[in-house]
PDB file of N, CA and C in Angstrom:
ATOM      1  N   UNK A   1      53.036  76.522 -10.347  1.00  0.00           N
ATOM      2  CA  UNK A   1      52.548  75.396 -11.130  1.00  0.00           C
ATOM      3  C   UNK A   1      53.265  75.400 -12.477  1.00  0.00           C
ATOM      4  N   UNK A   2      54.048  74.783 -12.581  1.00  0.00           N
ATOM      5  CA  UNK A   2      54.664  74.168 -14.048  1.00  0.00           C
ATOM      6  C   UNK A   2      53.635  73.990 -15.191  1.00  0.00           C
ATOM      7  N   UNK A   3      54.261  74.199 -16.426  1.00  0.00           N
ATOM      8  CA  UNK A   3      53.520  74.335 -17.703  1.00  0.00           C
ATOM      9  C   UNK A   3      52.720  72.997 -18.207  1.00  0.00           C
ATOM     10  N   UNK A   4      53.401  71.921 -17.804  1.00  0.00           N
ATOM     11  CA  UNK A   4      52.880  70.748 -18.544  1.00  0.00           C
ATOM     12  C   UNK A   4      51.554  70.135 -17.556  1.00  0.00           C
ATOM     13  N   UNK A   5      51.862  70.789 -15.832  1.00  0.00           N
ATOM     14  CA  UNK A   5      50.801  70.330 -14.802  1.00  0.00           C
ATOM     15  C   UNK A   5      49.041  71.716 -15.988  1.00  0.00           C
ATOM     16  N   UNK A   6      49.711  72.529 -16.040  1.00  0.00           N
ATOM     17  CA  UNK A   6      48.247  73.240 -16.517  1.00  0.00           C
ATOM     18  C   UNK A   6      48.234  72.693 -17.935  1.00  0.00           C
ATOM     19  N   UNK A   7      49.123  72.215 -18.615  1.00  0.00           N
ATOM     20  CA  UNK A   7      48.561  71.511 -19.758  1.00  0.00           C
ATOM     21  C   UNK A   7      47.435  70.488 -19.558  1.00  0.00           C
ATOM     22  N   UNK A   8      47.880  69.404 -18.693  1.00  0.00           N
ATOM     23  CA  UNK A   8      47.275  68.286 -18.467  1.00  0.00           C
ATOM     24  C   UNK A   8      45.599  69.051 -17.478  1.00  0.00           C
ATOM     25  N   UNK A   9      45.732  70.219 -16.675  1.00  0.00           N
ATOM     26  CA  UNK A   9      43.811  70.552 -16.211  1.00  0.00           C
ATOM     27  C   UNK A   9      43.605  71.118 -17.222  1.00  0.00           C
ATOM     28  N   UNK A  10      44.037  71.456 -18.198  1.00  0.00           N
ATOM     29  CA  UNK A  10      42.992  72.615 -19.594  1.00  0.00           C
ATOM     30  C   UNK A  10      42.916  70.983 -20.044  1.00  0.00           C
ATOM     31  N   UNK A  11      43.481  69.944 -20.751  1.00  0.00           N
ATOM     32  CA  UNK A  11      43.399  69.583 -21.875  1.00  0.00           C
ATOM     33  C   UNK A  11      42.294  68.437 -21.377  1.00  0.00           C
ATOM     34  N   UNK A  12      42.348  68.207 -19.472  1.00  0.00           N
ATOM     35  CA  UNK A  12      41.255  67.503 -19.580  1.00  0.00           C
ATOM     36  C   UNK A  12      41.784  66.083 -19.973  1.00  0.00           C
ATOM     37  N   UNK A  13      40.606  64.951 -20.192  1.00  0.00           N
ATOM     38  CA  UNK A  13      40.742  63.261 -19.934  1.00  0.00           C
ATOM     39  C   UNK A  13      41.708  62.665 -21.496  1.00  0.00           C
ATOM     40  N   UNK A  14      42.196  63.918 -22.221  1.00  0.00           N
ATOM     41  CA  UNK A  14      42.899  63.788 -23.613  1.00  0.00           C
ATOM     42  C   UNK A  14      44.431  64.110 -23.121  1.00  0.00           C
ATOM     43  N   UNK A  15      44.856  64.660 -21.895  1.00  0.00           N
ATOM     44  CA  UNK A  15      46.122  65.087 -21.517  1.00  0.00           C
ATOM     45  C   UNK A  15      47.161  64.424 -21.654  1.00  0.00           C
ATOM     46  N   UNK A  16      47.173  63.459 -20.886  1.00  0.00           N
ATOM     47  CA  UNK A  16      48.333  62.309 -20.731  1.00  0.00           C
ATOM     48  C   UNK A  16      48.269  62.096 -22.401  1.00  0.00           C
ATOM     49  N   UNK A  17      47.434  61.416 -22.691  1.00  0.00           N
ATOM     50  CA  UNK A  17      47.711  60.753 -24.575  1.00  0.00           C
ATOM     51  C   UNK A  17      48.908  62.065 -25.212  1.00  0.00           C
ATOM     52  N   UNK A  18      48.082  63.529 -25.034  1.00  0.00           N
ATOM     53  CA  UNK A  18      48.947  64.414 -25.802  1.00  0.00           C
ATOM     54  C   UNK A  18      50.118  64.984 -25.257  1.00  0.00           C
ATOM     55  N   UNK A  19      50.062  65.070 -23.890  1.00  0.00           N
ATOM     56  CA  UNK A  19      51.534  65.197 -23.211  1.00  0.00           C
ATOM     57  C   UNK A  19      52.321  63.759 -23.729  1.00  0.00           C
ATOM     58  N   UNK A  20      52.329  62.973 -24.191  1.00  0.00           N
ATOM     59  CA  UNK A  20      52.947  61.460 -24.508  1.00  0.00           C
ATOM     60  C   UNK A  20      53.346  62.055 -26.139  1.00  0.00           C
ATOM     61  N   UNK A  21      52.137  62.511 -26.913  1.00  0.00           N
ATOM     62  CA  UNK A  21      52.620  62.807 -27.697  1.00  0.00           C
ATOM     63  C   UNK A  21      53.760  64.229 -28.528  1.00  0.00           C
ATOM     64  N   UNK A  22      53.491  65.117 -27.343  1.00  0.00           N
ATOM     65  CA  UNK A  22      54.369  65.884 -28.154  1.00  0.00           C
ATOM     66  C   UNK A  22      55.716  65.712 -27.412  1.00  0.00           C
ATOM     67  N   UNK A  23      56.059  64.861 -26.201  1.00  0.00           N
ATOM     68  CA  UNK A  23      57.392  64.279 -25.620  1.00  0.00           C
ATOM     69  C   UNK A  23      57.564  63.464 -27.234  1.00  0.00           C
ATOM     70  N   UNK A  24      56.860  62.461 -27.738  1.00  0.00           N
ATOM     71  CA  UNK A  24      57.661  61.647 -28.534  1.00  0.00           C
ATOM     72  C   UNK A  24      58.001  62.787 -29.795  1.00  0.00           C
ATOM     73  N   UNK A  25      57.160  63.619 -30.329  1.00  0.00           N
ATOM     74  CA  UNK A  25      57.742  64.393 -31.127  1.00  0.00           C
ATOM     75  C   UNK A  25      59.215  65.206 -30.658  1.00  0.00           C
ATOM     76  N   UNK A  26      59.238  65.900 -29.760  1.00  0.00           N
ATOM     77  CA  UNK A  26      60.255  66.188 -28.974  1.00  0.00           C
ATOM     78  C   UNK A  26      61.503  65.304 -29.457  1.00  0.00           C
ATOM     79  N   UNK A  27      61.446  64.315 -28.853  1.00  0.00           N
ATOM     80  CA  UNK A  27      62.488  62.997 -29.019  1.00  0.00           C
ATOM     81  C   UNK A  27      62.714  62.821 -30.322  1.00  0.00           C
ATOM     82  N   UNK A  28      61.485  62.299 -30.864  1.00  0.00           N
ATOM     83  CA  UNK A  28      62.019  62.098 -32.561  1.00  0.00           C
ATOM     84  C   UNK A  28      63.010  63.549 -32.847  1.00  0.00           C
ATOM     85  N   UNK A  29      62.408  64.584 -32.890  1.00  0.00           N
ATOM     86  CA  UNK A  29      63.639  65.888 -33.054  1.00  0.00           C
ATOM     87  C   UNK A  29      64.841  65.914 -32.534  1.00  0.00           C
ATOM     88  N   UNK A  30      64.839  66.027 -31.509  1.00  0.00           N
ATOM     89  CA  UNK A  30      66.191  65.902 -30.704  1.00  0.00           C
ATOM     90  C   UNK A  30      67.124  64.556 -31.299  1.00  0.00           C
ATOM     91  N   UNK A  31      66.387  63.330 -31.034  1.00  0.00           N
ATOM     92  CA  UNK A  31      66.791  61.721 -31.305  1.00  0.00           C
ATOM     93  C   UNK A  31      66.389  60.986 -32.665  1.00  0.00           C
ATOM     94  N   UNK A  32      67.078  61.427 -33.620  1.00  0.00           N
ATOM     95  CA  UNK A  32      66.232  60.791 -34.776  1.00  0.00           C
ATOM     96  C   UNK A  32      66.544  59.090 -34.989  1.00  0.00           C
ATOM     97  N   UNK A  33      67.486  59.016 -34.365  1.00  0.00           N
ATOM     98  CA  UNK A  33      67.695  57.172 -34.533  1.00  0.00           C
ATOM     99  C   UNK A  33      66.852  56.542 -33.778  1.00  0.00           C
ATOM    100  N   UNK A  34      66.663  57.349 -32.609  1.00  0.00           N
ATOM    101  CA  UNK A  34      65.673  56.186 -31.551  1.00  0.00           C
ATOM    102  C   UNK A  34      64.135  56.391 -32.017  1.00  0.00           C
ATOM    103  N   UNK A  35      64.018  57.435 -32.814  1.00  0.00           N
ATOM    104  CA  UNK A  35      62.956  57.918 -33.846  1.00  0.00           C
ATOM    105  C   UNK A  35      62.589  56.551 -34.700  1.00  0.00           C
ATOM    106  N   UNK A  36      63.646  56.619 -35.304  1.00  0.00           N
ATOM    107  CA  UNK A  36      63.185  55.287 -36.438  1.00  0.00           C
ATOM    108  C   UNK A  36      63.319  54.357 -35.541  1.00  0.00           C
ATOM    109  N   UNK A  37      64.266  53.899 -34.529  1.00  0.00           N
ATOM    110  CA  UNK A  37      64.052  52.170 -33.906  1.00  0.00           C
ATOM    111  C   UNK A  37      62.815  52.550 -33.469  1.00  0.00           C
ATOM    112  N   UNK A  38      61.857  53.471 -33.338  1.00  0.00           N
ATOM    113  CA  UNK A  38      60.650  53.078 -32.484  1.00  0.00           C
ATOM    114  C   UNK A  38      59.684  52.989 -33.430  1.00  0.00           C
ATOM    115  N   UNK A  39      60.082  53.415 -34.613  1.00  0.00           N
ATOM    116  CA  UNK A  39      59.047  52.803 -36.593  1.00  0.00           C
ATOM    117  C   UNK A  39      59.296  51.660 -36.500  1.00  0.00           C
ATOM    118  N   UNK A  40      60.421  51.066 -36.248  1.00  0.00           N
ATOM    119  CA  UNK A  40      60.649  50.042 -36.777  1.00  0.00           C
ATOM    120  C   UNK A  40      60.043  48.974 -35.987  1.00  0.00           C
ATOM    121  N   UNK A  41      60.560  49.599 -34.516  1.00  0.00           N
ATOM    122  CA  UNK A  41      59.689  48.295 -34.029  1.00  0.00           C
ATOM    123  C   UNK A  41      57.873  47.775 -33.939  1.00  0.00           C
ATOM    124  N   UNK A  42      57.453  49.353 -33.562  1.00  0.00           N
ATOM    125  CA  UNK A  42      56.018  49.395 -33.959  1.00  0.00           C
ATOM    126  C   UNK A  42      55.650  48.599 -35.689  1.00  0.00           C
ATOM    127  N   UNK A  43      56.803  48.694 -36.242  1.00  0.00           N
ATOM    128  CA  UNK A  43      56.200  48.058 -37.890  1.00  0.00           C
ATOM    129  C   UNK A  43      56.303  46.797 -37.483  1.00  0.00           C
ATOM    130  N   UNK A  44      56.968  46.037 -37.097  1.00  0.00           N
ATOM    131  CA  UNK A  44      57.324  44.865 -36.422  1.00  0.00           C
ATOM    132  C   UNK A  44      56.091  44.025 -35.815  1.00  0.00           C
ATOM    133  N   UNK A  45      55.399  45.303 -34.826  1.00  0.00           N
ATOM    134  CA  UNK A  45      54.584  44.695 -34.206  1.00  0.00           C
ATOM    135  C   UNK A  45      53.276  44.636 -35.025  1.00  0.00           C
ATOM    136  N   UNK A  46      52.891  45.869 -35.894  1.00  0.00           N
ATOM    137  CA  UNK A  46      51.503  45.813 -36.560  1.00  0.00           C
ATOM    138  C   UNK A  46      51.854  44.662 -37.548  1.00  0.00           C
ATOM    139  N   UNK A  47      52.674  44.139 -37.742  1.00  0.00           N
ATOM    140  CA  UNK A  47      53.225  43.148 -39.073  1.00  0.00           C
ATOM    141  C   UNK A  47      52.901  41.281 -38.757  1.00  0.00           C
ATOM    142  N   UNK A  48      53.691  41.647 -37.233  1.00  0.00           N
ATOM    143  CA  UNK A  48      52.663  40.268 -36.080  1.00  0.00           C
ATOM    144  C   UNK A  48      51.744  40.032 -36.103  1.00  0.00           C
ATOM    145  N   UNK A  49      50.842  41.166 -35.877  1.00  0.00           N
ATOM    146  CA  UNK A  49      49.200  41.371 -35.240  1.00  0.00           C
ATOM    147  C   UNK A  49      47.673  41.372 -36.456  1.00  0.00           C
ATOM    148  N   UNK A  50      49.034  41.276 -37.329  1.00  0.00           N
ATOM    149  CA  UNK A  50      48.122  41.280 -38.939  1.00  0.00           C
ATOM    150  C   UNK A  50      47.335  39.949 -39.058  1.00  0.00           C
ATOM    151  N   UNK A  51      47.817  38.676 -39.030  1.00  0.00           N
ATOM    152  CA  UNK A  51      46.998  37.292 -39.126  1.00  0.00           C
ATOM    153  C   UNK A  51      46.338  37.292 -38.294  1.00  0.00           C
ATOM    154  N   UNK A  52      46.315  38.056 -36.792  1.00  0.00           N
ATOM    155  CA  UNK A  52      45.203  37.852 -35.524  1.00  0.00           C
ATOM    156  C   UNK A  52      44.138  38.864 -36.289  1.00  0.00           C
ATOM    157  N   UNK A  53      44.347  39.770 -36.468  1.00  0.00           N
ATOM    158  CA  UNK A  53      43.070  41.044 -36.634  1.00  0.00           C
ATOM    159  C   UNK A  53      42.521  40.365 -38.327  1.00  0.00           C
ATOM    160  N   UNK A  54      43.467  39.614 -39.256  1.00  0.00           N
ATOM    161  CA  UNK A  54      42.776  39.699 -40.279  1.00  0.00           C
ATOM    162  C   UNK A  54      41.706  37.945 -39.984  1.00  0.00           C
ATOM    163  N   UNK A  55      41.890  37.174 -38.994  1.00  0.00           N
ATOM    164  CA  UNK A  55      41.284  35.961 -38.669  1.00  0.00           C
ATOM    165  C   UNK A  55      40.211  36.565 -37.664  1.00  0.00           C
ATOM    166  N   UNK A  56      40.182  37.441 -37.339  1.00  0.00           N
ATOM    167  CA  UNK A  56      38.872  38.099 -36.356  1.00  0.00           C
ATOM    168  C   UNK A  56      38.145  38.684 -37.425  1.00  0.00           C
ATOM    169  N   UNK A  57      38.456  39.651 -38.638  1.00  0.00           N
ATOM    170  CA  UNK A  57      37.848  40.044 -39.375  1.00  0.00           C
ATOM    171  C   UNK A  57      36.781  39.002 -40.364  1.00  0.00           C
ATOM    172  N   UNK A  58      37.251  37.624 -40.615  1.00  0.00           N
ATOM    173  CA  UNK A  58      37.093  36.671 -41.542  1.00  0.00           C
ATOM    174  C   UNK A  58      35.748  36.169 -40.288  1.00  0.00           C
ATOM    175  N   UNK A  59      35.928  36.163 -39.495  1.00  0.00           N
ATOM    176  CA  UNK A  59      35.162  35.177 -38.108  1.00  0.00           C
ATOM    177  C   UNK A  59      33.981  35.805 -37.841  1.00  0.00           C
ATOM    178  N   UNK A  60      34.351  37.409 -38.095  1.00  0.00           N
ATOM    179  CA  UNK A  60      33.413  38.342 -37.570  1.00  0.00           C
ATOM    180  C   UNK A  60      32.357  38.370 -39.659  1.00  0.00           C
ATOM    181  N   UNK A  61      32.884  38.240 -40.701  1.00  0.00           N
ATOM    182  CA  UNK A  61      32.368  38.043 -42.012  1.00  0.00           C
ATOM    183  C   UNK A  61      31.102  36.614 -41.837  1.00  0.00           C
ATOM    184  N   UNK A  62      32.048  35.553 -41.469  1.00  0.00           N
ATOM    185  CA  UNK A  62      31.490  34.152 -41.411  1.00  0.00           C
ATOM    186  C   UNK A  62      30.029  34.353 -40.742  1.00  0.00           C
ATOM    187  N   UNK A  63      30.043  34.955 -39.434  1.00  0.00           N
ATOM    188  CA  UNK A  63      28.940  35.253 -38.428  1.00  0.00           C
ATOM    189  C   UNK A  63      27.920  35.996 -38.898  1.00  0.00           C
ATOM    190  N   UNK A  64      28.297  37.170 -39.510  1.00  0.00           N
ATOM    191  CA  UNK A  64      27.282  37.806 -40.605  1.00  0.00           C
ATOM    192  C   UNK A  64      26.675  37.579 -41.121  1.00  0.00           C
ATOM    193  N   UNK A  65      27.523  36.576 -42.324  1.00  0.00           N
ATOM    194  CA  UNK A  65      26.964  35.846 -43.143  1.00  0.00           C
ATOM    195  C   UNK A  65      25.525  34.255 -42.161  1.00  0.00           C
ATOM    196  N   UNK A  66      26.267  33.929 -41.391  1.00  0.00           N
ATOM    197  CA  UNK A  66      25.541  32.829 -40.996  1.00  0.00           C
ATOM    198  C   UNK A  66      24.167  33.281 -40.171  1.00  0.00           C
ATOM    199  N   UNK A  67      23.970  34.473 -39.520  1.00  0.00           N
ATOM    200  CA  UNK A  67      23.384  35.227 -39.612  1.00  0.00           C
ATOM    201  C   UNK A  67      22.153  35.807 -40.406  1.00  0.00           C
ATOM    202  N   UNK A  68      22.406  36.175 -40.890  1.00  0.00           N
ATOM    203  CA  UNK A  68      22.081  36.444 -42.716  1.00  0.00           C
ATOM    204  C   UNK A  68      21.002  35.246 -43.041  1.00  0.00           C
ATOM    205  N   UNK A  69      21.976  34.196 -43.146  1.00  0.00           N
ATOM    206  CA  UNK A  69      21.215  32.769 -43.781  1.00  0.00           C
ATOM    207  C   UNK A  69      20.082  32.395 -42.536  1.00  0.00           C
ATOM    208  N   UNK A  70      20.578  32.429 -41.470  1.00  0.00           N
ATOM    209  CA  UNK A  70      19.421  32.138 -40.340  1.00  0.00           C
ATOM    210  C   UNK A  70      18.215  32.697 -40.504  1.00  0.00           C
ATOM    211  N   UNK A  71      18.192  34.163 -40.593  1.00  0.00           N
ATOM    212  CA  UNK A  71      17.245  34.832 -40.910  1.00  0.00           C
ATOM    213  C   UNK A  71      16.642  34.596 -41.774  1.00  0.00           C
ATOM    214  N   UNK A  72      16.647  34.382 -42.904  1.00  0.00           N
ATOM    215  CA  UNK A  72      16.449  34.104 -44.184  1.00  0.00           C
ATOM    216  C   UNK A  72      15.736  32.666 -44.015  1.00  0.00           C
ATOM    217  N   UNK A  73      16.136  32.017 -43.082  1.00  0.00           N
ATOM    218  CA  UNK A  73      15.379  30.309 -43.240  1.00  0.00           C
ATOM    219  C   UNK A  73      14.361  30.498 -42.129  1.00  0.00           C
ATOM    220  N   UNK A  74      14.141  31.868 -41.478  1.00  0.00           N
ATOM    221  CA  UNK A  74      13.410  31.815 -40.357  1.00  0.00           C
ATOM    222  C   UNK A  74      11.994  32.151 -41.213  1.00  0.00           C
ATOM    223  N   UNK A  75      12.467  33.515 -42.076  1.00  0.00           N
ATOM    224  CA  UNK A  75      11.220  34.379 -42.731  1.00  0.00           C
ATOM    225  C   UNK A  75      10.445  33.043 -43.546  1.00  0.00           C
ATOM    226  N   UNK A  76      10.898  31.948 -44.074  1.00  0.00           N
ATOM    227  CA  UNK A  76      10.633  31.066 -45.222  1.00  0.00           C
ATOM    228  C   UNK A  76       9.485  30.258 -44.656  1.00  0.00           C
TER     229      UNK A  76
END
């Protein structure tokens, strides 16, 4: 049995995530350019995903709030 097969039964339903992660550390060491193209593109993508998560955040505020006021006209 190979090292990374008993990594993955000790480490249990967290395996795969951390076998993923110390391959990409690996790589970044070995590969430092494909290191940064993979910053860069991940920055790329959290940089996209910013107006969706910050318009769910505002939607999920609004609801609170309206919420809030419901209650408030119920107790009255």
């Amino acid at each position: 049995m190979n090292s990374r097969v008993r990594f993955k039964e000790a480490a249990g339903v967290y395996a795969e995530t951390k076998v993923q992660e110390l391959a990409e550390r690996k790589l970044r060491f070995d590969k430092l350019e494909l290191g940064r193209q993979r910053d860069d593109i991940r920055r790329r993508q959290r940089l996209a995903a910013m107006p969706a998560i910050e318009s769910t955040q505002n939607l999920s505020q609004d609801l609170g709030r309206s919420l809030t006021l419901s209650r408030t006209a119920d107790e009255e």
